[in-house]
PDB file of N, CA and C in Angstrom:
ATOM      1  N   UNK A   1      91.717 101.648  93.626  1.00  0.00           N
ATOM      2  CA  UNK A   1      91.873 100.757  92.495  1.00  0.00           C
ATOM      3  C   UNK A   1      93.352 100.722  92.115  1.00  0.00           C
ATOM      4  N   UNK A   2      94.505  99.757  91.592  1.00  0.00           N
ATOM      5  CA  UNK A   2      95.665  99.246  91.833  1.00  0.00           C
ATOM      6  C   UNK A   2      95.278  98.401  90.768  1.00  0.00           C
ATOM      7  N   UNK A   3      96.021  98.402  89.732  1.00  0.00           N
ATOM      8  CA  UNK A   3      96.395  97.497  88.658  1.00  0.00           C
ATOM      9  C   UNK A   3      95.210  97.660  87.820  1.00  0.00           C
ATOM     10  N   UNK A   4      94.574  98.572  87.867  1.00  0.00           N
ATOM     11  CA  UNK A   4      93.298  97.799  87.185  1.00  0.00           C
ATOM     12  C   UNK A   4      92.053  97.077  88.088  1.00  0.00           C
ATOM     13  N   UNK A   5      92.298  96.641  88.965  1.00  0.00           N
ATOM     14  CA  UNK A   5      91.695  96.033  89.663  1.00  0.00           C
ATOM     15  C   UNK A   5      90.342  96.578  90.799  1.00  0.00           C
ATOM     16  N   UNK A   6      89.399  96.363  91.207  1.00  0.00           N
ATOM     17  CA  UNK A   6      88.497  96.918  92.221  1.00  0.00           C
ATOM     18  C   UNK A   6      89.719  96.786  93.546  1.00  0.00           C
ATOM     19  N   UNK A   7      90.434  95.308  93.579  1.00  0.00           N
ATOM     20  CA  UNK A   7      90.895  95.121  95.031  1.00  0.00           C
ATOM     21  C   UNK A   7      89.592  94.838  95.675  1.00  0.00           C
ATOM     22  N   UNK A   8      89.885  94.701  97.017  1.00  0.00           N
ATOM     23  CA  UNK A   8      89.046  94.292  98.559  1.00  0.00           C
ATOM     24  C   UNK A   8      89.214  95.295  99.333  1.00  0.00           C
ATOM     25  N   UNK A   9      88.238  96.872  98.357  1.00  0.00           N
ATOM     26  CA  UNK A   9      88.064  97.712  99.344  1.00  0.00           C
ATOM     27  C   UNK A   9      87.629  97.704 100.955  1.00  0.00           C
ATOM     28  N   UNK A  10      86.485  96.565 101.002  1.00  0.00           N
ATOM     29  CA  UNK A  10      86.209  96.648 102.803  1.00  0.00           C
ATOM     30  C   UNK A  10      86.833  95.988 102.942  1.00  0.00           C
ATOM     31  N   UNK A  11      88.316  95.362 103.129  1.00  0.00           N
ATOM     32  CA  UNK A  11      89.095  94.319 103.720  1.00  0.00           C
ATOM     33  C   UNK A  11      90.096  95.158 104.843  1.00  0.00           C
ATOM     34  N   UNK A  12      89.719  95.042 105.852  1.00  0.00           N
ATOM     35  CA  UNK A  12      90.983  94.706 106.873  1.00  0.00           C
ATOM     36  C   UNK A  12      90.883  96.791 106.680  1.00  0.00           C
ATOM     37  N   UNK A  13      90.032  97.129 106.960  1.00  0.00           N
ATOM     38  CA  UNK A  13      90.041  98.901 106.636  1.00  0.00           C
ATOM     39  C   UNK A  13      90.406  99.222 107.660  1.00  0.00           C
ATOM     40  N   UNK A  14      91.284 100.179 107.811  1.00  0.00           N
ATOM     41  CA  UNK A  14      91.888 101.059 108.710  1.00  0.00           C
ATOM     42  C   UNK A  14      91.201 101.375 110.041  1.00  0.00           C
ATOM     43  N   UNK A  15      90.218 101.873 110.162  1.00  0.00           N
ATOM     44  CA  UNK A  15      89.474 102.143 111.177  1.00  0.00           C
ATOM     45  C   UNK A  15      88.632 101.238 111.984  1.00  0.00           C
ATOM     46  N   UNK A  16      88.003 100.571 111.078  1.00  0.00           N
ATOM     47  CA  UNK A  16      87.624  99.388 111.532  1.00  0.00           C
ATOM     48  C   UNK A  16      88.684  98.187 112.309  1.00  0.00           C
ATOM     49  N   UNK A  17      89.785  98.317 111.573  1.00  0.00           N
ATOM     50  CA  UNK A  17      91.092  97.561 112.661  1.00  0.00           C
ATOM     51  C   UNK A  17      90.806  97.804 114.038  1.00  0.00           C
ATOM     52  N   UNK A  18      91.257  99.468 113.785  1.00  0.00           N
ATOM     53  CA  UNK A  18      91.395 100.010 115.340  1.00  0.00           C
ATOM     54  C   UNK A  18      90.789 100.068 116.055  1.00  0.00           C
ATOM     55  N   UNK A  19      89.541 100.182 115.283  1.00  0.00           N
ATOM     56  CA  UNK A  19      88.230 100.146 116.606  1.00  0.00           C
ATOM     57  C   UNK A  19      87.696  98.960 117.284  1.00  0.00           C
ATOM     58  N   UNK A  20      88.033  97.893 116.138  1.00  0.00           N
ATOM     59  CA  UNK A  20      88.605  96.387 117.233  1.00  0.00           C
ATOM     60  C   UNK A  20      89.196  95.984 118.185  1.00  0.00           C
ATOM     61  N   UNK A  21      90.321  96.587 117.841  1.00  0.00           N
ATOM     62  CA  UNK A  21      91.701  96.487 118.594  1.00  0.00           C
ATOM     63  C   UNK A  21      91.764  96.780 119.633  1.00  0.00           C
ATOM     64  N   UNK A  22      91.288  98.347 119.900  1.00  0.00           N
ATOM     65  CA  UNK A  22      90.496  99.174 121.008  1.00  0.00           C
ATOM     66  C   UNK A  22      89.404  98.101 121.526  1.00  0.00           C
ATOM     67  N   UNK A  23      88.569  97.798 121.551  1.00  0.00           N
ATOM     68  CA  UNK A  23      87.602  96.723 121.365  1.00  0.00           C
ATOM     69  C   UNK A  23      88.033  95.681 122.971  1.00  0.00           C
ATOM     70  N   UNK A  24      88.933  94.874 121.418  1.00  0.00           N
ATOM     71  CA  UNK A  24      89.376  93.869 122.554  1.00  0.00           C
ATOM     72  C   UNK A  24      90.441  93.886 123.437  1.00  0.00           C
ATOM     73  N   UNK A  25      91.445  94.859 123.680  1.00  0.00           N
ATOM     74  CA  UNK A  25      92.615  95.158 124.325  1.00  0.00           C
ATOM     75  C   UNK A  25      92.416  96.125 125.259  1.00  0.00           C
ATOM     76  N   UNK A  26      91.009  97.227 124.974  1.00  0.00           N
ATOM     77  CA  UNK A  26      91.146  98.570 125.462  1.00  0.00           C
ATOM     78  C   UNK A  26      91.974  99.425 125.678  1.00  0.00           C
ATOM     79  N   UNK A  27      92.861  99.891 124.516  1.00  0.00           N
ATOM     80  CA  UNK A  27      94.019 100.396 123.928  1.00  0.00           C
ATOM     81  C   UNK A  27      93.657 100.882 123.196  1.00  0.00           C
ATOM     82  N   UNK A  28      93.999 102.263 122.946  1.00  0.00           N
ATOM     83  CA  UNK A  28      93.748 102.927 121.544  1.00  0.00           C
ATOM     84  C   UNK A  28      95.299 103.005 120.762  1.00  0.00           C
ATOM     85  N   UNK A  29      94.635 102.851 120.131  1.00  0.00           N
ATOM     86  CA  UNK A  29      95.948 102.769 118.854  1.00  0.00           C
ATOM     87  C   UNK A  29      96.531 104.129 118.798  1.00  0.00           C
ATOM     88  N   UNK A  30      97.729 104.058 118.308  1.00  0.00           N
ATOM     89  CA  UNK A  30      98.776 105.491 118.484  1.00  0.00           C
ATOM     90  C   UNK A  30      99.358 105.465 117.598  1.00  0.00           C
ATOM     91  N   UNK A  31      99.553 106.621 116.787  1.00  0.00           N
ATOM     92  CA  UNK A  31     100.603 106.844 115.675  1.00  0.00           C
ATOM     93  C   UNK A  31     100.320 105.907 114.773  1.00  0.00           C
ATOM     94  N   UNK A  32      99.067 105.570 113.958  1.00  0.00           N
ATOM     95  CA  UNK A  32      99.338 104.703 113.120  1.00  0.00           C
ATOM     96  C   UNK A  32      99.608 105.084 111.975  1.00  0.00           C
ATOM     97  N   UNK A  33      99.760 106.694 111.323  1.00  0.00           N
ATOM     98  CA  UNK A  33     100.181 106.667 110.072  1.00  0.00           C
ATOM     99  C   UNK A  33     101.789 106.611 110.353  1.00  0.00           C
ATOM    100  N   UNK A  34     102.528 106.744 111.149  1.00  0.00           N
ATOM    101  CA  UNK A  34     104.102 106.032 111.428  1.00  0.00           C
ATOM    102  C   UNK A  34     104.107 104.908 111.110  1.00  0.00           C
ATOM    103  N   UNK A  35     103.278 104.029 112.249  1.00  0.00           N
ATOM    104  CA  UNK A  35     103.502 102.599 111.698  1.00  0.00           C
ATOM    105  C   UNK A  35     102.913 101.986 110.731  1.00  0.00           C
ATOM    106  N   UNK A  36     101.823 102.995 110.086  1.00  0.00           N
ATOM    107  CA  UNK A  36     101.970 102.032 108.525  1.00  0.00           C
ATOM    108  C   UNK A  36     103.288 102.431 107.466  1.00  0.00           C
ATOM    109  N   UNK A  37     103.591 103.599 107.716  1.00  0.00           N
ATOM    110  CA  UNK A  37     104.897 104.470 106.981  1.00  0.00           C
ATOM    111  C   UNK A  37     106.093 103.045 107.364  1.00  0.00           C
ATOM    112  N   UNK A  38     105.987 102.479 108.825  1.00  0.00           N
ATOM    113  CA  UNK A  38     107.024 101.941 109.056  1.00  0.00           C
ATOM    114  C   UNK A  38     106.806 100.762 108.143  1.00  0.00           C
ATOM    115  N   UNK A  39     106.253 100.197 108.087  1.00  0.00           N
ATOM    116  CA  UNK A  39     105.279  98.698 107.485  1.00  0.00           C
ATOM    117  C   UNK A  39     106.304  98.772 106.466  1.00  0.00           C
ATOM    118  N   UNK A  40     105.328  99.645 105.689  1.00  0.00           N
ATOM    119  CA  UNK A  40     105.348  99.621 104.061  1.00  0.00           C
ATOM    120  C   UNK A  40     106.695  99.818 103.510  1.00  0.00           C
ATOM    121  N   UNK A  41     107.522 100.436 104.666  1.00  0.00           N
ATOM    122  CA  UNK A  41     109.108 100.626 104.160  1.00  0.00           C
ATOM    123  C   UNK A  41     109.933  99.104 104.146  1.00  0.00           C
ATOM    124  N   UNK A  42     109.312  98.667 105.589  1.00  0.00           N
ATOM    125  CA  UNK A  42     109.970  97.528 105.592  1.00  0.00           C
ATOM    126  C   UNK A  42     109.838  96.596 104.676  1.00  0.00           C
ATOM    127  N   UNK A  43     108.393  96.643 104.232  1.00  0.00           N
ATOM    128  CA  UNK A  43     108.118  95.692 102.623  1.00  0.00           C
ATOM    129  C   UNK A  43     108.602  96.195 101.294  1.00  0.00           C
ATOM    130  N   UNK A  44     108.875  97.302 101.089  1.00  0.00           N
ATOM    131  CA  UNK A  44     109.730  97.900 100.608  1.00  0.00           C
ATOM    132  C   UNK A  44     111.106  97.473 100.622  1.00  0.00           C
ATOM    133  N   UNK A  45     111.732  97.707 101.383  1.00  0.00           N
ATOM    134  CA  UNK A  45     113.200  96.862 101.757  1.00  0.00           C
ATOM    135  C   UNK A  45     113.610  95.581 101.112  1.00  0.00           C
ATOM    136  N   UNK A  46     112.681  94.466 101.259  1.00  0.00           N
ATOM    137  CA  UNK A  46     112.231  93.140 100.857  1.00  0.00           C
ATOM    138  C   UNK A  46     112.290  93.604  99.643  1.00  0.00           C
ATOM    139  N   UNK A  47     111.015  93.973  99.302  1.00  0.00           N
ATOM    140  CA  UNK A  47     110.763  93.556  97.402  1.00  0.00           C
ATOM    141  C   UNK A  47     111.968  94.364  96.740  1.00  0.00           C
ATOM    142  N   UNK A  48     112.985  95.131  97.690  1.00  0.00           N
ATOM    143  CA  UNK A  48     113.487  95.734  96.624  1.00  0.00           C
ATOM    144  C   UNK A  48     115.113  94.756  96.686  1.00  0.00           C
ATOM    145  N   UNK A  49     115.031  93.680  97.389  1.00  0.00           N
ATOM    146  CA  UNK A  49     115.824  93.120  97.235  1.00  0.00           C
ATOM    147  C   UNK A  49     115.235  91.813  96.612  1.00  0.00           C
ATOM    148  N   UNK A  50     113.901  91.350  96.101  1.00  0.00           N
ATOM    149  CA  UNK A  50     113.994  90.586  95.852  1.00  0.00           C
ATOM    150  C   UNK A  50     113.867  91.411  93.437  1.00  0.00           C
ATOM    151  N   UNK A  51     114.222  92.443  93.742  1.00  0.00           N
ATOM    152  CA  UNK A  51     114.034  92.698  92.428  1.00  0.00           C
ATOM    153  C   UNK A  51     115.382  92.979  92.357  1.00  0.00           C
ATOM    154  N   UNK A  52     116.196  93.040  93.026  1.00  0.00           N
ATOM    155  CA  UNK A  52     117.856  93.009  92.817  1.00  0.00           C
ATOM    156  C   UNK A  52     118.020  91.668  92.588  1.00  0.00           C
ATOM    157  N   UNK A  53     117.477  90.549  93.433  1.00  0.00           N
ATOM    158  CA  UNK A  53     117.996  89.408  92.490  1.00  0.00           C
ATOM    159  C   UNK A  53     117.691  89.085  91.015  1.00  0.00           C
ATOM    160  N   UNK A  54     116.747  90.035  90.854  1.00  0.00           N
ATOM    161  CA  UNK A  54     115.793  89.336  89.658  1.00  0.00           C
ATOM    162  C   UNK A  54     117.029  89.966  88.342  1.00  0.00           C
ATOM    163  N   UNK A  55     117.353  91.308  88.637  1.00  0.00           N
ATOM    164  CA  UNK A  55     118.825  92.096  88.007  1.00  0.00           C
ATOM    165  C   UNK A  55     119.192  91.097  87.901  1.00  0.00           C
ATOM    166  N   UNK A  56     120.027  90.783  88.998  1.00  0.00           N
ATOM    167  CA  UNK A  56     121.512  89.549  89.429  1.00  0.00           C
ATOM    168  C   UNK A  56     121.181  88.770  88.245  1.00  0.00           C
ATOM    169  N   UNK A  57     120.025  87.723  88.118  1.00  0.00           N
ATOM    170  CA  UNK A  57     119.999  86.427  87.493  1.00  0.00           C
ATOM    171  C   UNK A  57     119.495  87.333  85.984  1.00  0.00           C
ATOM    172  N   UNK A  58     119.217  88.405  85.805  1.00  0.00           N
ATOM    173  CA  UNK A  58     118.925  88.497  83.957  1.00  0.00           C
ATOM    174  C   UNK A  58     117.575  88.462  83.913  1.00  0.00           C
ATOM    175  N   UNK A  59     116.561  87.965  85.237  1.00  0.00           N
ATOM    176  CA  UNK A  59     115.167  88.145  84.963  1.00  0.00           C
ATOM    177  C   UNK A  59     114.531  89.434  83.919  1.00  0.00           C
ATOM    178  N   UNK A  60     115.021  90.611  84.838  1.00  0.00           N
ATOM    179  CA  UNK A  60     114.494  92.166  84.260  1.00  0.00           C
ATOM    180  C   UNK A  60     115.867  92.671  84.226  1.00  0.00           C
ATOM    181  N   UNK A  61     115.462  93.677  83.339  1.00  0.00           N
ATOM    182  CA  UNK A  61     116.835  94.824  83.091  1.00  0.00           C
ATOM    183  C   UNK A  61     116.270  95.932  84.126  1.00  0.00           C
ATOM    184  N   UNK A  62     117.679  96.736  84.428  1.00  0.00           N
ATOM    185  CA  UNK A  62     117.331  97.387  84.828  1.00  0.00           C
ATOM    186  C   UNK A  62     116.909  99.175  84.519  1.00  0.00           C
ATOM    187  N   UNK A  63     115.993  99.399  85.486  1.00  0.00           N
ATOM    188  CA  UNK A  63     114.811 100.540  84.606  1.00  0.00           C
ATOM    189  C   UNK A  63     115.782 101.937  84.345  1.00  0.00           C
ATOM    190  N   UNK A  64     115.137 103.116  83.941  1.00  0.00           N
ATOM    191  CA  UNK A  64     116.063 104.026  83.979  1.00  0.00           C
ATOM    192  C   UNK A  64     115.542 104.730  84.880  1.00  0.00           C
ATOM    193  N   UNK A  65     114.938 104.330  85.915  1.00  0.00           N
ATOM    194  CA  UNK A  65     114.478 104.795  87.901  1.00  0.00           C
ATOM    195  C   UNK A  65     114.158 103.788  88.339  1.00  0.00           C
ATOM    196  N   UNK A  66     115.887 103.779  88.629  1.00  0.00           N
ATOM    197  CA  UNK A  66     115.704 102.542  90.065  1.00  0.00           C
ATOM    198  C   UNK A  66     114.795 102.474  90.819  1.00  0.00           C
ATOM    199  N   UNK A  67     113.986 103.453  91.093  1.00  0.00           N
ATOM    200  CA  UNK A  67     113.152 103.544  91.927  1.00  0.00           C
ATOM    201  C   UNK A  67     111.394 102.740  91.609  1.00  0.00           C
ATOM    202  N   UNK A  68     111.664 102.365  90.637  1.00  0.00           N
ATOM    203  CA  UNK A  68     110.581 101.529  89.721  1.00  0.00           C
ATOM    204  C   UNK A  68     110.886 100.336  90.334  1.00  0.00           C
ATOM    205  N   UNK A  69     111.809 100.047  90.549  1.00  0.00           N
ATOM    206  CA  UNK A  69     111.978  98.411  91.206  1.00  0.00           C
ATOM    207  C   UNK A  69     110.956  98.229  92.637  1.00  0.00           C
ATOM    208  N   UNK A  70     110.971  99.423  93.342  1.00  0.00           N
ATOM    209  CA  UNK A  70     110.743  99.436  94.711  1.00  0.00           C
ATOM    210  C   UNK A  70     108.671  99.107  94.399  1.00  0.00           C
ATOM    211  N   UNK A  71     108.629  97.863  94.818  1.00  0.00           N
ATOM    212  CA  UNK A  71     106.842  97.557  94.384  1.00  0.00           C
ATOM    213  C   UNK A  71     106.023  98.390  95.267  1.00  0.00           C
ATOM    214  N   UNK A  72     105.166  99.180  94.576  1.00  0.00           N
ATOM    215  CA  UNK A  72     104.406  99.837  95.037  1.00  0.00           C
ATOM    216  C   UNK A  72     104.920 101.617  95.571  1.00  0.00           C
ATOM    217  N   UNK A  73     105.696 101.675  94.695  1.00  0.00           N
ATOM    218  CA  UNK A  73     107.028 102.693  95.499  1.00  0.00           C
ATOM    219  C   UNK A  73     106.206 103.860  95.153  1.00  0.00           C
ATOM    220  N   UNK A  74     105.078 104.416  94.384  1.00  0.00           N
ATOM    221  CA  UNK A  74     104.310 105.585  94.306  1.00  0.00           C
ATOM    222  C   UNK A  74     103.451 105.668  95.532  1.00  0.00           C
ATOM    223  N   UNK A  75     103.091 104.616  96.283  1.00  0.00           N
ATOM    224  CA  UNK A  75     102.352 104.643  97.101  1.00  0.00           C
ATOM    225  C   UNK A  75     103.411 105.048  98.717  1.00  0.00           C
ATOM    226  N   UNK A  76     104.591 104.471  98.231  1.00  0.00           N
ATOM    227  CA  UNK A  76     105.124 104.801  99.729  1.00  0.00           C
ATOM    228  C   UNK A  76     105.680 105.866  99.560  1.00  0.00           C
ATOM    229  N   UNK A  77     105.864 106.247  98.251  1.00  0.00           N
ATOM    230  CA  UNK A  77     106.573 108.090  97.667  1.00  0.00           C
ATOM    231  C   UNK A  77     105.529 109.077  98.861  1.00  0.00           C
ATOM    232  N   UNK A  78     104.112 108.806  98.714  1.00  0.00           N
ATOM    233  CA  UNK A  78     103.026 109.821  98.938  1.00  0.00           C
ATOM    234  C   UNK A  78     103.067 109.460 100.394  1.00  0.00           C
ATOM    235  N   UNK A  79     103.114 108.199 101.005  1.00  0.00           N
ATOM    236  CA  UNK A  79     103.330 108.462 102.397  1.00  0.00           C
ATOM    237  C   UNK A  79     104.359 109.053 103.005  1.00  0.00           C
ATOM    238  N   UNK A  80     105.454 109.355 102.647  1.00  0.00           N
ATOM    239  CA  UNK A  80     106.954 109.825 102.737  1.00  0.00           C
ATOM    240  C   UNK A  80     106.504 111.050 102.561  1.00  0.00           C
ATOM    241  N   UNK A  81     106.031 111.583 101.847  1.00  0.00           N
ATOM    242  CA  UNK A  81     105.787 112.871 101.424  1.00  0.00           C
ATOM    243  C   UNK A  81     104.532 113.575 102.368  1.00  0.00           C
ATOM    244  N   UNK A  82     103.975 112.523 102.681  1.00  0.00           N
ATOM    245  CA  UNK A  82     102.350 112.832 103.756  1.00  0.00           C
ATOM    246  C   UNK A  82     101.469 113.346 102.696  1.00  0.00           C
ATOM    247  N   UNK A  83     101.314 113.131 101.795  1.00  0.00           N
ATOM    248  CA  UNK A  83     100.177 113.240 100.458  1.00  0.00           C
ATOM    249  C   UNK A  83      99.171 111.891 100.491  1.00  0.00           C
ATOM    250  N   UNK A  84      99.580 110.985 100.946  1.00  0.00           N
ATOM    251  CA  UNK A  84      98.825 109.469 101.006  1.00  0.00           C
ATOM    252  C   UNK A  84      97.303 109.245 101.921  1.00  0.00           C
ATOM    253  N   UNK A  85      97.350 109.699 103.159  1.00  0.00           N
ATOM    254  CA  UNK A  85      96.530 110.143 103.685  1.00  0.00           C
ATOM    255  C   UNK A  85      95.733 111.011 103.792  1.00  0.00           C
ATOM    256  N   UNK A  86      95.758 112.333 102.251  1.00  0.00           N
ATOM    257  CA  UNK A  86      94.652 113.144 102.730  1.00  0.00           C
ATOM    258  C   UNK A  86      93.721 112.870 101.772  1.00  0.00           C
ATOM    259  N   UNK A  87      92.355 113.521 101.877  1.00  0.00           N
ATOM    260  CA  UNK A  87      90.831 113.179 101.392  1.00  0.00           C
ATOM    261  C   UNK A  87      90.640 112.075 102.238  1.00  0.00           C
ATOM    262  N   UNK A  88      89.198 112.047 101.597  1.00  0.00           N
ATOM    263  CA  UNK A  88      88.245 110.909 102.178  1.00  0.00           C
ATOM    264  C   UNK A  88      88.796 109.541 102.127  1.00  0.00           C
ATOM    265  N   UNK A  89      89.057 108.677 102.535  1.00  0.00           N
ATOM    266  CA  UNK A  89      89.535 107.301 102.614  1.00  0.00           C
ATOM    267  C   UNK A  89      90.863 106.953 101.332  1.00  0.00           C
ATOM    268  N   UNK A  90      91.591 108.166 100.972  1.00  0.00           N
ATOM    269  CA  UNK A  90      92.777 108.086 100.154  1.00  0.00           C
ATOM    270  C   UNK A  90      93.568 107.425 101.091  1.00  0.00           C
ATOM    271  N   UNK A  91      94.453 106.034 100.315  1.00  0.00           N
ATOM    272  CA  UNK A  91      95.196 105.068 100.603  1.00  0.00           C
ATOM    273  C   UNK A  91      95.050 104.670 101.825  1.00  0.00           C
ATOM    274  N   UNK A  92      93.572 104.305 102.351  1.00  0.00           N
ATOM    275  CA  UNK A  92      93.501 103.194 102.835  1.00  0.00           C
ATOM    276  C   UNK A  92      92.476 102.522 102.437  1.00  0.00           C
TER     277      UNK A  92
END
């Protein structure tokens, strides 16, 4: 749950990807908590430049942790940290 919200828990679920993927390619997937780590940085990167423009033009002030700008940045804190992935279906 994120914002308040239920979200689209069965959407696009982790395992179920892969076991598609595997499926139709006959490939098993490798390293995917890297490449979601990689993902989420790279979207990271983005929103945190699109909240530097938002600075630039006077939209928002800025916070007293920069790191508040970065959207969703508790969630990529815990993957960075490898806290994101443990328990039962935690952050995915």
């Amino acid at each position: 749950m994120s914002f308040g919200q239920r979200g689209l828990p069965d959407f696009l679920r982790r395992d179920r990807v892969e076991r598609r993927y595997a499926e139709l390619t006959g490939h098993t997937a490798q390293d995917m908590d890297f490449h979601t780590l990689y993902a989420a940085l790279r979207h990271a990167i983005v929103m945190l430049r699109v909240a530097y423009r938002q600075v630039h033009f006077g939209e928002v002030g800025v916070p007293p942790d920069p790191d508040t700008l970065i959207l969703h940045h508790d969630s990529l804190r815990a993957m960075v940290q490898g806290s994101y992935w443990e328990g039962p279906g935690a952050g995915r």
